[in-house]
Protein backbone atom coordinates (compact mmCIF):
# COMPACT_ATOMS: atom_id res chain seq x y z
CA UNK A 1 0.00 0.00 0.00
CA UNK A 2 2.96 2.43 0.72
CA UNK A 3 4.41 1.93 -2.53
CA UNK A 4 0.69 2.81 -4.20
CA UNK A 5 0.92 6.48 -2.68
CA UNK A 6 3.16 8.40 -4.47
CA UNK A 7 1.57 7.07 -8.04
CA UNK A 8 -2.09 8.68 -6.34
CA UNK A 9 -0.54 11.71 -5.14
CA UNK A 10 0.42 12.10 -9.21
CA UNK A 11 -2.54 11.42 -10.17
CA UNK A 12 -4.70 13.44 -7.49
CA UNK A 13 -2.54 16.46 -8.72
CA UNK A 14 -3.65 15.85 -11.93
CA UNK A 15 -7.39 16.39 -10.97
CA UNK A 16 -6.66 18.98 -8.32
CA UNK A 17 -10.03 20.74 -8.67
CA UNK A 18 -12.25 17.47 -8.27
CA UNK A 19 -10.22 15.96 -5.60
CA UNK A 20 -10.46 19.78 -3.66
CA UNK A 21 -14.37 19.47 -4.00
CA UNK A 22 -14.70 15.57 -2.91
CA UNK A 23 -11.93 16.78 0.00
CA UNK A 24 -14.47 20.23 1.10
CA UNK A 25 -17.42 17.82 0.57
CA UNK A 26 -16.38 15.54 3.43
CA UNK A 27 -15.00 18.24 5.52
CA UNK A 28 -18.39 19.85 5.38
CA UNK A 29 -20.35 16.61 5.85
CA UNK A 30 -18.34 15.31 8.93
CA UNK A 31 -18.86 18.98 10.74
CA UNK A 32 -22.21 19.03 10.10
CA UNK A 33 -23.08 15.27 10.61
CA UNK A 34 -20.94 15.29 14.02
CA UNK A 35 -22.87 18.26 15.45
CA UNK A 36 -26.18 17.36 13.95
CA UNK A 37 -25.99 13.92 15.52
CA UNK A 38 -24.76 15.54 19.06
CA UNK A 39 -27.98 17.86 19.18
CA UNK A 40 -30.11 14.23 18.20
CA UNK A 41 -28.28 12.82 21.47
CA UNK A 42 -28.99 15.70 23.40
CA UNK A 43 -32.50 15.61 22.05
CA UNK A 44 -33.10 12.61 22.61
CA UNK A 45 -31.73 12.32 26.28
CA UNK A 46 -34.13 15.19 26.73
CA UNK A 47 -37.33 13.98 25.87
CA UNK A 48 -36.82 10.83 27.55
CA UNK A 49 -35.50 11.81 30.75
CA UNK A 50 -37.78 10.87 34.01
CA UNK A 51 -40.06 13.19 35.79
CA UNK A 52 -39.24 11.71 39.01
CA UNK A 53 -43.57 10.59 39.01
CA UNK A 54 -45.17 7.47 38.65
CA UNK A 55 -46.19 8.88 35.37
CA UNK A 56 -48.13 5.64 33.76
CA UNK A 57 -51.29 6.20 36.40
CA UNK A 58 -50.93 10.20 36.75
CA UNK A 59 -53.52 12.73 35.22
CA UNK A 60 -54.20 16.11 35.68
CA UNK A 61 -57.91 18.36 35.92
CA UNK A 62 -57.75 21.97 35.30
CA UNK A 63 -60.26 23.29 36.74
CA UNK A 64 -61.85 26.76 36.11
CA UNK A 65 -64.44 28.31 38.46
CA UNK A 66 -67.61 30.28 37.04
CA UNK A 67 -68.64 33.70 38.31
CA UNK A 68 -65.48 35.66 40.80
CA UNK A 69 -65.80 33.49 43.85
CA UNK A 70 -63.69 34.98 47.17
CA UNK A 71 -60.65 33.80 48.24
CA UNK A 72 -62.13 31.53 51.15
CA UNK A 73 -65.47 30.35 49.03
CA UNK A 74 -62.63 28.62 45.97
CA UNK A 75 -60.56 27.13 48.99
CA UNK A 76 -63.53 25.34 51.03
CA UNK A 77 -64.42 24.34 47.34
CA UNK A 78 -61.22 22.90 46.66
CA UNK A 79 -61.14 20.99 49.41
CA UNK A 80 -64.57 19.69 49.20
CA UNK A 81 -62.92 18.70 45.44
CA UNK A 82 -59.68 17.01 47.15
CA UNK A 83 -61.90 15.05 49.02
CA UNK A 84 -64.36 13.96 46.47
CA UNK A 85 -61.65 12.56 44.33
CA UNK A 86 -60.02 10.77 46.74
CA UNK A 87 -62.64 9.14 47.57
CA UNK A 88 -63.01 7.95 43.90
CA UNK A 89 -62.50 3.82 43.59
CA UNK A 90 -59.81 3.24 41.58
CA UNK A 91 -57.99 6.54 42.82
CA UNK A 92 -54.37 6.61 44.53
CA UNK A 93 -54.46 9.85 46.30
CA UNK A 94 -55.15 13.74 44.76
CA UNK A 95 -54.06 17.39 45.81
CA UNK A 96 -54.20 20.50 43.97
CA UNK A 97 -51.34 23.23 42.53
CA UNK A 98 -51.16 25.80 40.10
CA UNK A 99 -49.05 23.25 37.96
CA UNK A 100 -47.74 20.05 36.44
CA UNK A 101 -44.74 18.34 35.23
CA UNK A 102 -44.25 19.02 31.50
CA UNK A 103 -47.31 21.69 31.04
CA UNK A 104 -45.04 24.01 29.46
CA UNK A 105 -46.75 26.94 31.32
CA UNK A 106 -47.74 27.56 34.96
CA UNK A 107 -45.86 26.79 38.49
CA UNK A 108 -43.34 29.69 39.43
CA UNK A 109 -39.60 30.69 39.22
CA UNK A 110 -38.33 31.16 42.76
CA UNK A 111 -34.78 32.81 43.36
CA UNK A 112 -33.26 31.17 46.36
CA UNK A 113 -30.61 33.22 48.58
CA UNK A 114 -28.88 31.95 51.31
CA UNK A 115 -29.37 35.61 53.36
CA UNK A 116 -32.11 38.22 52.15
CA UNK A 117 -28.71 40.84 51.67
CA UNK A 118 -27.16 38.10 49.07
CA UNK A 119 -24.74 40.17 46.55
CA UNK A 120 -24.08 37.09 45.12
CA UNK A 121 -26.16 35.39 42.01
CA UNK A 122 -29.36 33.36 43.33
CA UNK A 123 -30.02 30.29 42.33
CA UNK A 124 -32.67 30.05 40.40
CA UNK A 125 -35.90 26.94 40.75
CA UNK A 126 -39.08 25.94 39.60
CA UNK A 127 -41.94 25.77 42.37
CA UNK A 128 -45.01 23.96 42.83
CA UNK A 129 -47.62 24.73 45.51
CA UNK A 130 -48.74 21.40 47.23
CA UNK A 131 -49.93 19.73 50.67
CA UNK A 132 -49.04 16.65 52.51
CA UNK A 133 -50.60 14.22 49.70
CA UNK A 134 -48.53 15.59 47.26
CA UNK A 135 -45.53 13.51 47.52
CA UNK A 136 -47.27 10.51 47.30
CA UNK A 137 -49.42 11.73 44.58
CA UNK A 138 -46.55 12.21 42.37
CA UNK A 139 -44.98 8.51 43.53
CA UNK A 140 -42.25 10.25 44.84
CA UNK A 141 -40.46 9.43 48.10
CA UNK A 142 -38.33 11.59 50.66
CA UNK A 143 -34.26 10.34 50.34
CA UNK A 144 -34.10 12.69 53.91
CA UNK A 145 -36.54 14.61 56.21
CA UNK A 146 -39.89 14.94 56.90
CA UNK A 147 -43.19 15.72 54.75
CA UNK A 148 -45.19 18.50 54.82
CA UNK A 149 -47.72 18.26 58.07
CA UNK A 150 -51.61 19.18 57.67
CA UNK A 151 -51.19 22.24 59.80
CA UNK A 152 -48.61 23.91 57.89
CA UNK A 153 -50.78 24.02 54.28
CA UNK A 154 -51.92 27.75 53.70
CA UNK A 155 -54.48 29.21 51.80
CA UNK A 156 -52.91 31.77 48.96
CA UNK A 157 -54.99 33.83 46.71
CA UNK A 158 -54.02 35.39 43.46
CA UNK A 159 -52.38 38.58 44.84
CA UNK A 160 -51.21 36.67 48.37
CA UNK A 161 -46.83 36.76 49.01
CA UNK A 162 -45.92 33.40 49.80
CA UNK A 163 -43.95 33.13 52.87
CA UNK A 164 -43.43 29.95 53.71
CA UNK A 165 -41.75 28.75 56.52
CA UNK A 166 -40.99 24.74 55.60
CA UNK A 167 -40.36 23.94 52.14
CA UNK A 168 -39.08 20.31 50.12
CA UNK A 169 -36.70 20.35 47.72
CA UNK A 170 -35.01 18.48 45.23
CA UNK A 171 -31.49 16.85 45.23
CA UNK A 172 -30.24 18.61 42.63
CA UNK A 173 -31.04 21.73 43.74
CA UNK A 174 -30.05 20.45 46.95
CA UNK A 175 -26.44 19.87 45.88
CA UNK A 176 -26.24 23.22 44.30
CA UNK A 177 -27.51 25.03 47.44
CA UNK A 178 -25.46 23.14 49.49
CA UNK A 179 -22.33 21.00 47.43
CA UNK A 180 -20.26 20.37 50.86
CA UNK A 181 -22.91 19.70 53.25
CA UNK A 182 -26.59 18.39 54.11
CA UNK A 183 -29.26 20.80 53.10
CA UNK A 184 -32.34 19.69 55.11
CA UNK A 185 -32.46 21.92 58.04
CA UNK A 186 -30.81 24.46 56.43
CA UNK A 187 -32.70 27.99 56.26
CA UNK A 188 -33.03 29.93 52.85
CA UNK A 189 -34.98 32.90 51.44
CA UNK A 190 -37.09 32.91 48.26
CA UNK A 191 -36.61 35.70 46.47
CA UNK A 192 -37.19 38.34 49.47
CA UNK A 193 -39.27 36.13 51.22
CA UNK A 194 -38.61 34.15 54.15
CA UNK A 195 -36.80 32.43 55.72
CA UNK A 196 -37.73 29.21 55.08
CA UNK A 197 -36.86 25.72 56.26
CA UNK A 198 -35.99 22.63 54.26
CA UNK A 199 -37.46 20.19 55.75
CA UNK A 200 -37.39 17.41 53.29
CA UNK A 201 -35.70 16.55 49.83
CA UNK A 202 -36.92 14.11 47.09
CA UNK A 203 -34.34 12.70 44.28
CA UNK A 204 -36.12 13.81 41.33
CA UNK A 205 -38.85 16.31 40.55
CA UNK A 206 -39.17 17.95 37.07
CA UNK A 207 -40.60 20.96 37.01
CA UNK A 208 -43.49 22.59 34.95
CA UNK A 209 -41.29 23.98 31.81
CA UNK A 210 -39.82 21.25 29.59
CA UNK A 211 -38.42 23.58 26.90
CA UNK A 212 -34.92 24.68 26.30
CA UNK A 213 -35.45 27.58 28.11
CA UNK A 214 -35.20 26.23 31.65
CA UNK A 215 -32.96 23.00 30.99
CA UNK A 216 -30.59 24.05 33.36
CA UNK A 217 -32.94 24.05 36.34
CA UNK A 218 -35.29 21.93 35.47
CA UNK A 219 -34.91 19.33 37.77
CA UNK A 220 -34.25 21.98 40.81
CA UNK A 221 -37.85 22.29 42.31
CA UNK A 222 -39.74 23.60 45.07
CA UNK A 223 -42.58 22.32 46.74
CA UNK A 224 -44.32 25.20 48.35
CA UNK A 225 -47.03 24.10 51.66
CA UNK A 226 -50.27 26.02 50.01
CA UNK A 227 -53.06 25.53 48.09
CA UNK A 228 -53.44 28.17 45.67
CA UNK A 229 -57.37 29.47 45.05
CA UNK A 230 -57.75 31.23 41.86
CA UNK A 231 -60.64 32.59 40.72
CA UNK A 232 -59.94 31.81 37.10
CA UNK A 233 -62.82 31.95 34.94
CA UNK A 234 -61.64 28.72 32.79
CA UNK A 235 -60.27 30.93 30.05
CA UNK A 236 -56.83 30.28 30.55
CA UNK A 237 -55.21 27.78 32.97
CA UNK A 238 -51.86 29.80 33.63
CA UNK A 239 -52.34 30.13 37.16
CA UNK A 240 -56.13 28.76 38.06
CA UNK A 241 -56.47 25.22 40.02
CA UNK A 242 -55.28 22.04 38.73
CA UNK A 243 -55.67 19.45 40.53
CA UNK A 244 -52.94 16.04 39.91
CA UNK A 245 -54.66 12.59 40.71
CA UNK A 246 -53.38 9.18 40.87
CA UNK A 247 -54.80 6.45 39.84
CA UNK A 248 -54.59 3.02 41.10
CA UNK A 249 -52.64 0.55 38.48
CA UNK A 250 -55.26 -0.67 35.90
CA UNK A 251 -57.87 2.16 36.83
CA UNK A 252 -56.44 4.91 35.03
CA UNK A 253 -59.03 4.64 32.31
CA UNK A 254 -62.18 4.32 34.11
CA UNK A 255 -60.81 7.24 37.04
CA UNK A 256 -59.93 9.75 34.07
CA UNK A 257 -64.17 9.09 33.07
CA UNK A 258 -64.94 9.01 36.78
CA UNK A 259 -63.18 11.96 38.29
CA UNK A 260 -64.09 14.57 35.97
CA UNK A 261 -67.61 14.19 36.31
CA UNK A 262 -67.57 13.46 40.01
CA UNK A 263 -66.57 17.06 40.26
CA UNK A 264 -69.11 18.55 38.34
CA UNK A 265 -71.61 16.42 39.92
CA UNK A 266 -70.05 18.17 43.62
CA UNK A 267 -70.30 21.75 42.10
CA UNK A 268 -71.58 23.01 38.61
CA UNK A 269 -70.17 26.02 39.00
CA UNK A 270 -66.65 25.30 37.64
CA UNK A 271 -65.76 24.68 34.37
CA UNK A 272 -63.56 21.80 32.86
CA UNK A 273 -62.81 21.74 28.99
CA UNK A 274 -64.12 18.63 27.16
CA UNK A 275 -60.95 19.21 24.68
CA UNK A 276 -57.86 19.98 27.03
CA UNK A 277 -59.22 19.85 30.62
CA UNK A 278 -58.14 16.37 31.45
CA UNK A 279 -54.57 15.55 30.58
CA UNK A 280 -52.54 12.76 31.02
CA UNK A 281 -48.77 13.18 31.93
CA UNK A 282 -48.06 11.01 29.02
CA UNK A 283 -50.48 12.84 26.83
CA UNK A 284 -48.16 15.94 28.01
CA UNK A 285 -45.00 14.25 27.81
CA UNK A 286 -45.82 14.11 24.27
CA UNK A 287 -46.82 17.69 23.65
CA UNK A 288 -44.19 18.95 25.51
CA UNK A 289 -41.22 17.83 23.98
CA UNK A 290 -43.12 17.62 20.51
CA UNK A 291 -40.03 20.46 19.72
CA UNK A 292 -37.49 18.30 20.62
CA UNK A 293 -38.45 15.01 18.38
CA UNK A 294 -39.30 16.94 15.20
CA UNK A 295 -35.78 18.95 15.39
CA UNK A 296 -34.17 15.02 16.52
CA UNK A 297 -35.81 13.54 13.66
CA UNK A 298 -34.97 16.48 11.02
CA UNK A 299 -31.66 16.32 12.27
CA UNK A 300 -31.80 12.64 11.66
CA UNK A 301 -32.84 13.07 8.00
CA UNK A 302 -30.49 15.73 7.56
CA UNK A 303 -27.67 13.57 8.11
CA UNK A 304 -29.22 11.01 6.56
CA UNK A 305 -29.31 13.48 3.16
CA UNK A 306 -25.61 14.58 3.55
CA UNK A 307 -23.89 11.11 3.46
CA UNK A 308 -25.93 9.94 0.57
CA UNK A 309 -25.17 12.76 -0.94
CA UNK A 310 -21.56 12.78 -0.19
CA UNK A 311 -21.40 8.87 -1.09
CA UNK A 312 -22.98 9.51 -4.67
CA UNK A 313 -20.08 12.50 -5.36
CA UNK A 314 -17.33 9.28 -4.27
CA UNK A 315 -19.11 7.24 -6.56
CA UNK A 316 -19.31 9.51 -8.96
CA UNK A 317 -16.10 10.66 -8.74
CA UNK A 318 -14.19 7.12 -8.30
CA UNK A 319 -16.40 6.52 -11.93
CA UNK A 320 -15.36 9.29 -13.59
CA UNK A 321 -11.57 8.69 -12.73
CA UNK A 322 -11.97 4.85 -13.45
CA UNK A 323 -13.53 6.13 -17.32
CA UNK A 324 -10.27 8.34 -17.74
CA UNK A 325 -7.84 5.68 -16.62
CA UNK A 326 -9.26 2.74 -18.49
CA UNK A 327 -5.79 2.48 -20.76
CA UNK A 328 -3.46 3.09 -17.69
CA UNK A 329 -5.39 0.62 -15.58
CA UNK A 330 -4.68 -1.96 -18.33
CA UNK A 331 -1.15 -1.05 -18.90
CA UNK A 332 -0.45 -1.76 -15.33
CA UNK A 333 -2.69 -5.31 -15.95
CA UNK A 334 -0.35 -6.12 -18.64
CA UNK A 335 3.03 -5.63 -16.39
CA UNK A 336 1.29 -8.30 -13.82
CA UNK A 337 -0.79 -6.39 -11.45
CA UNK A 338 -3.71 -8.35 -10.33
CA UNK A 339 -7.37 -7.78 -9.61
CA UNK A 340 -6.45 -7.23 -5.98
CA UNK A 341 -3.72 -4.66 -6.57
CA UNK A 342 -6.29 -2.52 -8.74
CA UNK A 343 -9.44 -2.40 -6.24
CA UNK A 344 -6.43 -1.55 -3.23
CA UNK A 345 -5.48 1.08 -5.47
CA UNK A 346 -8.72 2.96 -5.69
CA UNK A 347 -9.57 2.18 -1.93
CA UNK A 348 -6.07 3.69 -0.93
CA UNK A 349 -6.91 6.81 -3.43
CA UNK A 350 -10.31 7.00 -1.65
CA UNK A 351 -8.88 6.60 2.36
CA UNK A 352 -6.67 9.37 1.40
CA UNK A 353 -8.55 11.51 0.49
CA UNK A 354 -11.20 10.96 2.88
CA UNK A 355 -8.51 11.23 5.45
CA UNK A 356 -8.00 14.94 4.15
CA UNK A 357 -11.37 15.73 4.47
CA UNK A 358 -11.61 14.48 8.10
CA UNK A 359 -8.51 16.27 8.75
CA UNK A 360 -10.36 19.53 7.27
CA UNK A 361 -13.85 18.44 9.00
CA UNK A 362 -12.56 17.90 12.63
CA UNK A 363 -11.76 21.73 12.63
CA UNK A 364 -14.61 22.73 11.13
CA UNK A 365 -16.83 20.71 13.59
CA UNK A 366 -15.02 22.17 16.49
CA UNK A 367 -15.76 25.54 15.30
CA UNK A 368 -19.55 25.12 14.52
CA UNK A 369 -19.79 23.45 17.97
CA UNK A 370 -18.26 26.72 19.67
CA UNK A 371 -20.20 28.67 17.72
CA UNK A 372 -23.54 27.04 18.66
CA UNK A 373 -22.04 27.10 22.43
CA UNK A 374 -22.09 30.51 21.95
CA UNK A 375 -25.32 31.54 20.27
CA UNK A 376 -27.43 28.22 22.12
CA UNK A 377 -27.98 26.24 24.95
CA UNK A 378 -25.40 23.55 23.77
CA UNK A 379 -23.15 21.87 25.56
CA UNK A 380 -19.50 21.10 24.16
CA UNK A 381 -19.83 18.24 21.91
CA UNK A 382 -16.67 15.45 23.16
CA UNK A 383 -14.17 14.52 20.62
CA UNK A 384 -15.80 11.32 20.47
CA UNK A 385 -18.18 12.24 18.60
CA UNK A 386 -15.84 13.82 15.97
CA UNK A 387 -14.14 10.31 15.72
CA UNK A 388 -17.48 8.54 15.71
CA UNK A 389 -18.58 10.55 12.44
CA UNK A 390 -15.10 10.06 10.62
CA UNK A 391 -14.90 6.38 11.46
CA UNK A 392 -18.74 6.48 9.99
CA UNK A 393 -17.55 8.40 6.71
CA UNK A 394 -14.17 6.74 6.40
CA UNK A 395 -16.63 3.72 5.95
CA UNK A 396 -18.97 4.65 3.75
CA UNK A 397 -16.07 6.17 1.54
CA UNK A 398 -14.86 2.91 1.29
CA UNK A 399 -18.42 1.40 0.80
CA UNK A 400 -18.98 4.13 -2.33
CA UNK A 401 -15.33 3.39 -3.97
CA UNK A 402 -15.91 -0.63 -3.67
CA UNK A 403 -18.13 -0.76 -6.91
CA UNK A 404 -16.01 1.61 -8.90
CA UNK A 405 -12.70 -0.09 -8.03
CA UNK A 406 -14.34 -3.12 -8.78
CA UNK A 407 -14.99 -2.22 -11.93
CA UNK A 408 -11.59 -0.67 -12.34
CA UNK A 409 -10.53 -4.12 -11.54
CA UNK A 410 -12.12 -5.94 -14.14
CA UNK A 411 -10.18 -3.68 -16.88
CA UNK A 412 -8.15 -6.80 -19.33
CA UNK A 413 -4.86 -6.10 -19.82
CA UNK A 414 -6.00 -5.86 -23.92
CA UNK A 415 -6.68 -1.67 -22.71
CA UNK A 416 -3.18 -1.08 -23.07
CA UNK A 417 -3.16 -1.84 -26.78
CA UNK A 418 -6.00 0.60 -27.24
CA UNK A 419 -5.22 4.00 -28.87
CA UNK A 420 -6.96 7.07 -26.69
């Protein structure tokens, strides 16, 4: 193979201007294949990370209430609600909040401070409002501390500071709060609000935004002791009650019939929409990162597009050059070379200059990923990657060349005695 280079180096200076094109063609495949495939993983790890809920039996109700009921008339309501649907065969347990996992809308961005005169950067969470049924509601279980007791849930209207004194929190906020030491016990302020108390932390809870937007945080939630009574008219959710239930395994189907009616059957006055008002967590797992599979699976075809694109200019290539060499080809048939030494020929000419373009395409891809670093909420793409995406095209170079060179090896030895 050694000895076969310096004859392809001749003849790739021959055809400078098609092997430069075939060389910028890879270059430009491999940077945008290696970061188009790194935003698919990142995608895709996205969408299908766990909300820290028994999500399979989980279902939400938003709930709207007719006419501009008071403060104390929505929260006697809501817990006449609470208690009808727990009540419900087939139901786990219920409570209510202004949110839920995945709704892309709703709950509320708390900045946590470790003293109310903080110079320093708070750390920012997503909160949900929720009472001592809550935990087990969402299947979640305490990894330290206590629950939330009956006597510390408070009733919050729409223009009502939250103060709370106890709240639960998540590991991973947890850890950034606190990354050398235990956080329950530990006091904190929200926002200027405060002090509060962790009393409890939970390993995973995601919060209400699943975009891009809040990746960062979105596994650092609050649970806030209150149930929040809005008097939203049904119009628009953002805010008004919700209320999560859990259903008992097998009885998701017949509580999501059950439930809804159960409550209108307690009170008329509320409204619940026949099209949206009842949604399942995997209903808005599926909604929510709707963004995140179409750009995965455009991605996908993208790539896709490129190397079939950039195997048919090899192909075409490799053909063209086989066409122009027929008489050489034969001449070196004639001094003995064999089938073997012909299709090793082309396949050296192709690793080469694949190897060029990879050479060319690692920078490339290294820039575009900085760039995007810069301009998006990417993280740096590992070299692996890189390698993964020239091993792939080093590949399917050698896949595109193989019928060409075969061909180039079936050339008789007669071509030499053929004028041009």
């Amino acid at each position: 193979m050694t000895m076969q280079i310096r004859p392809i180096l001749a003849a790739l200076r021959r055809h400078k201007m098609a092997t430069l094109l075939i060389v910028l063609q890879i270059a430009l495949t491999l940077a945008v294949v290696s970061n188009a495939l790194f935003i698919v993983k990142t995608r895709v790890l996205h969408l299908s990370r766990p909300t820290g809920t028994d999500e399979a039996h989980l279902f939400v109700i938003k709930n709207g209430w007719i006419g501009q009921p008071d403060v104390p008339h929505i929260d006697a309501q809501m817990r006449a609600d609470l208690v009808t649907l727990r009540s419900l065969p087939g139901v786990h347990n219920a409570f209510a909040s202004e949110a839920y996992p995945m709704q892309e809308g709703g709950g509320g961005l708390v900045r946590i401070k470790h003293q109310v005169a903080q110079t320093t950067k708070a750390q920012l969470a997503l909160s949900y409002f929720a009472d001592e049924h809550a935990l087990d509601t969402f299947g979640t279980a305490l990894v330290a501390g206590r629950n939330f007791r009956a006597d510390e849930i408070v009733s919050l209207g729409p223009y009502d500071a939250s103060r709370p004194a106890v709240i639960i929190i998540t590991r991973d906020l947890a850890h950034k709060l606190f990354p050398d030491g235990a956080a329950v016990g530990q006091r904190v302020y929200l926002s200027d609000d405060g002090p509060s108390t962790i009393i409890g932390m939970v390993d995973r809870l995601q919060g209400s935004y699943a975009g891009s937007s809040t990746r960062s945080i979105d596994e650092d939630t609050v649970l806030v002791p209150a149930r929040y009574a809005s008097s939203d008219d049904g119009a628009s959710y953002a805010g008004g009650t919700v209320y999560l239930v859990r259903a008992q395994p097998g009885q998701l189907a017949a509580v999501l019939r059950a439930a809804p009616a159960a409550l209108v059957a307690q009170n008329r006055m509320r409204v619940i929409s026949p099209e949206d008002g009842v949604v399942t967590l995997e209903q808005a797992r599926t909604k929510a990162y709707a963004t995140d599979r179409g750009v995965a699976i455009m991605m996908g075809a993208v790539c896709v597009l490129l190397l079939l694109a950039t195997a048919g200019g090899i192909v075409g290539l490799s053909s063209f050059w086989v066409g122009q060499r027929r008489r050489s080809i034969g001449v070196r048939r004639a001094l003995g070379a064999t089938r073997g030494d012909i299709l090793r020929y082309f396949q050296t000419e192709n690793a080469l200059i694949v190897g060029i373009g990879v050479v060319l395409g690692v920078a490339l891809g290294i820039a575009a990923n900085l760039s995007l670093m810069t301009h998006y909420e990417l993280p740096r793409m590992p070299l692996w990657v890189l390698g993964v995406g020239a091993l792939l095209l080093w590949l399917l170079g050698q896949l595109a060349v193989f019928g060409p060179a075969r061909s180039a090896a079936a050339v008789p030895p007669v071509e030499a005695t053929r004028s041009v």
